[in-house]
Protein backbone atom coordinates (compact mmCIF):
# COMPACT_ATOMS: atom_id res chain seq x y z
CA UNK A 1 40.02 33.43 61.87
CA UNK A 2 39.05 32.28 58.58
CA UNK A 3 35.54 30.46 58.12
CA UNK A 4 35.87 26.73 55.61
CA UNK A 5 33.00 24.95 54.01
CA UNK A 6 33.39 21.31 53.85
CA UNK A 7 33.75 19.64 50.26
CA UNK A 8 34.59 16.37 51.52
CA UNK A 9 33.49 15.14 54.95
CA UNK A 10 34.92 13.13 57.00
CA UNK A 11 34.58 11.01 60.25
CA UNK A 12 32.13 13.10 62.36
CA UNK A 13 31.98 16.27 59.53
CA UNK A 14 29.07 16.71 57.22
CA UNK A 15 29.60 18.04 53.80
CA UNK A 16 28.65 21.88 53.77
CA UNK A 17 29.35 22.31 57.01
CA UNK A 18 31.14 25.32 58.11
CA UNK A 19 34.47 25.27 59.83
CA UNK A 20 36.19 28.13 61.54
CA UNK A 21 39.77 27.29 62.00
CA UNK A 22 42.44 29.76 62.60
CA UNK A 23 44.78 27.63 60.22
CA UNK A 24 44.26 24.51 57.77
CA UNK A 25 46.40 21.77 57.96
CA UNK A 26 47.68 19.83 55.07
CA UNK A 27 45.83 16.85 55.67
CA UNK A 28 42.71 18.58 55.67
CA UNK A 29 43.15 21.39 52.76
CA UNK A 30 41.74 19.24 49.65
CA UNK A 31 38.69 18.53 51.64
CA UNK A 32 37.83 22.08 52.89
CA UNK A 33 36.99 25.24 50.64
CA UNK A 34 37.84 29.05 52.26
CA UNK A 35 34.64 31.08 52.67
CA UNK A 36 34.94 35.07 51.32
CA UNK A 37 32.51 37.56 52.39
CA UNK A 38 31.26 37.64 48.54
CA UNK A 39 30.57 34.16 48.96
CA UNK A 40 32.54 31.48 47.90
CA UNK A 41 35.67 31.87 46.67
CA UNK A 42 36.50 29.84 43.07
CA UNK A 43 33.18 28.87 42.65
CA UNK A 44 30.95 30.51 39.35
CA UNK A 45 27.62 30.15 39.29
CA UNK A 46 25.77 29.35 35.95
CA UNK A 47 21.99 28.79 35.22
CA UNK A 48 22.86 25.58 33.29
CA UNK A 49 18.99 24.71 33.00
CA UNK A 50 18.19 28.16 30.60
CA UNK A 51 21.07 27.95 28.72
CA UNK A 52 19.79 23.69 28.22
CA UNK A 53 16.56 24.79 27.23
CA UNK A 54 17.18 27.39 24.73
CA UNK A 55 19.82 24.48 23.12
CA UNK A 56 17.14 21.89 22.93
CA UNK A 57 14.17 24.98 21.83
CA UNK A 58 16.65 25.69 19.22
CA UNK A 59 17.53 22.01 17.98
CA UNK A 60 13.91 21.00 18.32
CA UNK A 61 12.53 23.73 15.78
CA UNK A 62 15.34 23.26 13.18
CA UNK A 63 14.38 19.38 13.42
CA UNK A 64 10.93 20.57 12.59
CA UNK A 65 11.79 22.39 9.78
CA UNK A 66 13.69 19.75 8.30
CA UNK A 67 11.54 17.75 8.27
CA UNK A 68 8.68 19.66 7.12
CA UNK A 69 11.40 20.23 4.21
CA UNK A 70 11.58 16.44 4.24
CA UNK A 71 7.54 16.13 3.90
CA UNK A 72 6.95 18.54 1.17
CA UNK A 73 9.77 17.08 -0.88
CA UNK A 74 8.08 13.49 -0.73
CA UNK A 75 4.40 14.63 -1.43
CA UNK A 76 5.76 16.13 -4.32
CA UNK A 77 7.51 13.35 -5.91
CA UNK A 78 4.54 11.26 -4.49
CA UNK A 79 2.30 13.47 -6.72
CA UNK A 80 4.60 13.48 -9.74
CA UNK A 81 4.53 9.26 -9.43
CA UNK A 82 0.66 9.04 -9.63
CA UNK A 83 0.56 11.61 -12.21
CA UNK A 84 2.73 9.51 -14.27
CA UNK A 85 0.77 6.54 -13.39
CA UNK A 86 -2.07 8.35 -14.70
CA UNK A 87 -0.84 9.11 -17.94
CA UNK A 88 0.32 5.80 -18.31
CA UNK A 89 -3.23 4.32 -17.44
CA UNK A 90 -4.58 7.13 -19.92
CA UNK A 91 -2.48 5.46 -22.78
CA UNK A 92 -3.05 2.02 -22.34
CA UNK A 93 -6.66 2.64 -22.41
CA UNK A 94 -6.21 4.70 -25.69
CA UNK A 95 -4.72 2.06 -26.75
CA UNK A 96 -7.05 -0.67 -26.31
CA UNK A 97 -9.88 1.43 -26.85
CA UNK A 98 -8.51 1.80 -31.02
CA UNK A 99 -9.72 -0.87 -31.70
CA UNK A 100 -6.65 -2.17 -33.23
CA UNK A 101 -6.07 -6.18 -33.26
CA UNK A 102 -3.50 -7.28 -30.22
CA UNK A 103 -0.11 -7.83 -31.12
CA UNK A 104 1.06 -11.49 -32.75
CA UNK A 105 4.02 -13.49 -30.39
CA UNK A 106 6.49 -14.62 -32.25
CA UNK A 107 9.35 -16.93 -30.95
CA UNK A 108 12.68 -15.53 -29.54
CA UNK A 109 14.31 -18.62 -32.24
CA UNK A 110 11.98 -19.69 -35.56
CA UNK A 111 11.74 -23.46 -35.59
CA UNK A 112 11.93 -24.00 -31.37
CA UNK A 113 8.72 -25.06 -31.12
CA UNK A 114 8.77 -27.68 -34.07
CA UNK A 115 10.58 -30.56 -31.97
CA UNK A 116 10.22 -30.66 -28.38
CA UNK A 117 13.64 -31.67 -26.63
CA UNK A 118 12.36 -35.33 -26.22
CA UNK A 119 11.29 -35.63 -30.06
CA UNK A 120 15.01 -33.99 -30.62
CA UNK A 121 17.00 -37.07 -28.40
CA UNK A 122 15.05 -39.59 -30.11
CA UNK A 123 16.24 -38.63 -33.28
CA UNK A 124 19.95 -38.09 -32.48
CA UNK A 125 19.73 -41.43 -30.54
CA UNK A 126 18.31 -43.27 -33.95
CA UNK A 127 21.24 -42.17 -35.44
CA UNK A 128 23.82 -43.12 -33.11
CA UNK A 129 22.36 -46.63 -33.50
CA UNK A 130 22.13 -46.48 -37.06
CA UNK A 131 26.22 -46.10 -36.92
CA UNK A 132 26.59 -48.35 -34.16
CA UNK A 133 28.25 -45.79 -31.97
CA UNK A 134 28.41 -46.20 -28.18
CA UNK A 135 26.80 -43.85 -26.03
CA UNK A 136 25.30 -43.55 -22.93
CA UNK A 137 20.94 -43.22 -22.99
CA UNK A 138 20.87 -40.93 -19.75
CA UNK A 139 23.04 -37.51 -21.12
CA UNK A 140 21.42 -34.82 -22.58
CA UNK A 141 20.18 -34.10 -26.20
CA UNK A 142 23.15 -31.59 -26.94
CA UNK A 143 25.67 -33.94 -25.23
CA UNK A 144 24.70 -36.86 -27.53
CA UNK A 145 24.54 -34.48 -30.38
CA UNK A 146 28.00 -34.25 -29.61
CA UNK A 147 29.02 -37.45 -30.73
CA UNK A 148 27.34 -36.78 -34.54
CA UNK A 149 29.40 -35.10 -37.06
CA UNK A 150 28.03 -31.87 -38.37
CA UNK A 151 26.94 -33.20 -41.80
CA UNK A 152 25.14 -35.85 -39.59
CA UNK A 153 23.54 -33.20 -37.66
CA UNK A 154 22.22 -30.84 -40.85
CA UNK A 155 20.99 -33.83 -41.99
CA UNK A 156 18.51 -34.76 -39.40
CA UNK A 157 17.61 -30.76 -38.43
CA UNK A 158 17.76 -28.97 -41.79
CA UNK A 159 16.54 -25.59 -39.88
CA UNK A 160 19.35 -25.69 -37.43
């Protein structure tokens, strides 16, 4: 007689029970698992737990050692940004320290600031009356300046 563990119990049968039966039948052969004297037969059994931990000891100290890769990479170009910084600060302060007069502004267009856009629509708009020309009051400067003919134009802003 052969000795069966249960896998799978059933009505009345707990699961690891032990089952001596001189034959299996069908019904009950996925549910039951033969018994050898060396123990159980199919079965392999692995320490999953050490072979887990060395994994995760493993994974654990190359994450440290990226990022103490990581670290050491940023402190330098930390150190590299302030010594720039530094310079920078140095050279400024050479700078102002000569003694030399500031720099003069000068305008991105010569003449911009003679006429202020208002000052510029009242002019084109004197001369739109002065040749009776329709126009409408409300549009721009440049759309009204439009309706002028160039010589019209280089007469009233010389510079432009």
């Amino acid at each position: 007689m052969a000795k069966y563990q249960v896998i799978r119990p059933w009505n009345g049968v707990k699961k690891g029970a032990v089952l001596t039966l001189d034959r299996v039948h069908p019904a009950l052969a996925a549910n039951v698992m033969e018994i050898t004297d060396g123990g159980r037969a199919g079965h392999v059994t692995v320490d999953v737990a050490a072979i887990a931990t060395e994994q995760a000891n493993r994974i654990i100290a190359e994450a440290k050692e990226t990022i103490d890769k990581m670290v050491s990479a940023a402190r330098t170009e930390a150190d590299r940004i302030v010594a720039d910084g530094h310079a920078e600060a140095e050279r400024i302060r050479a700078e102002a320290a000569g003694g030399g007069a500031g720099g003069t502004l000068t305008p991105a267009t010569p003449g911009a600031g003679d006429l202020s856009d208002k000052d510029r629509k009242a002019l084109i708009v004197a001369r739109l009356k002065e040749l009776k020309v329709d126009f409408d009051a409300r549009k721009s400067a440049d759309d009204l300046a439009a309706l002028l003919s160039p010589a019209d134009l280089a007469a009233l802003f010389p510079a432009n």
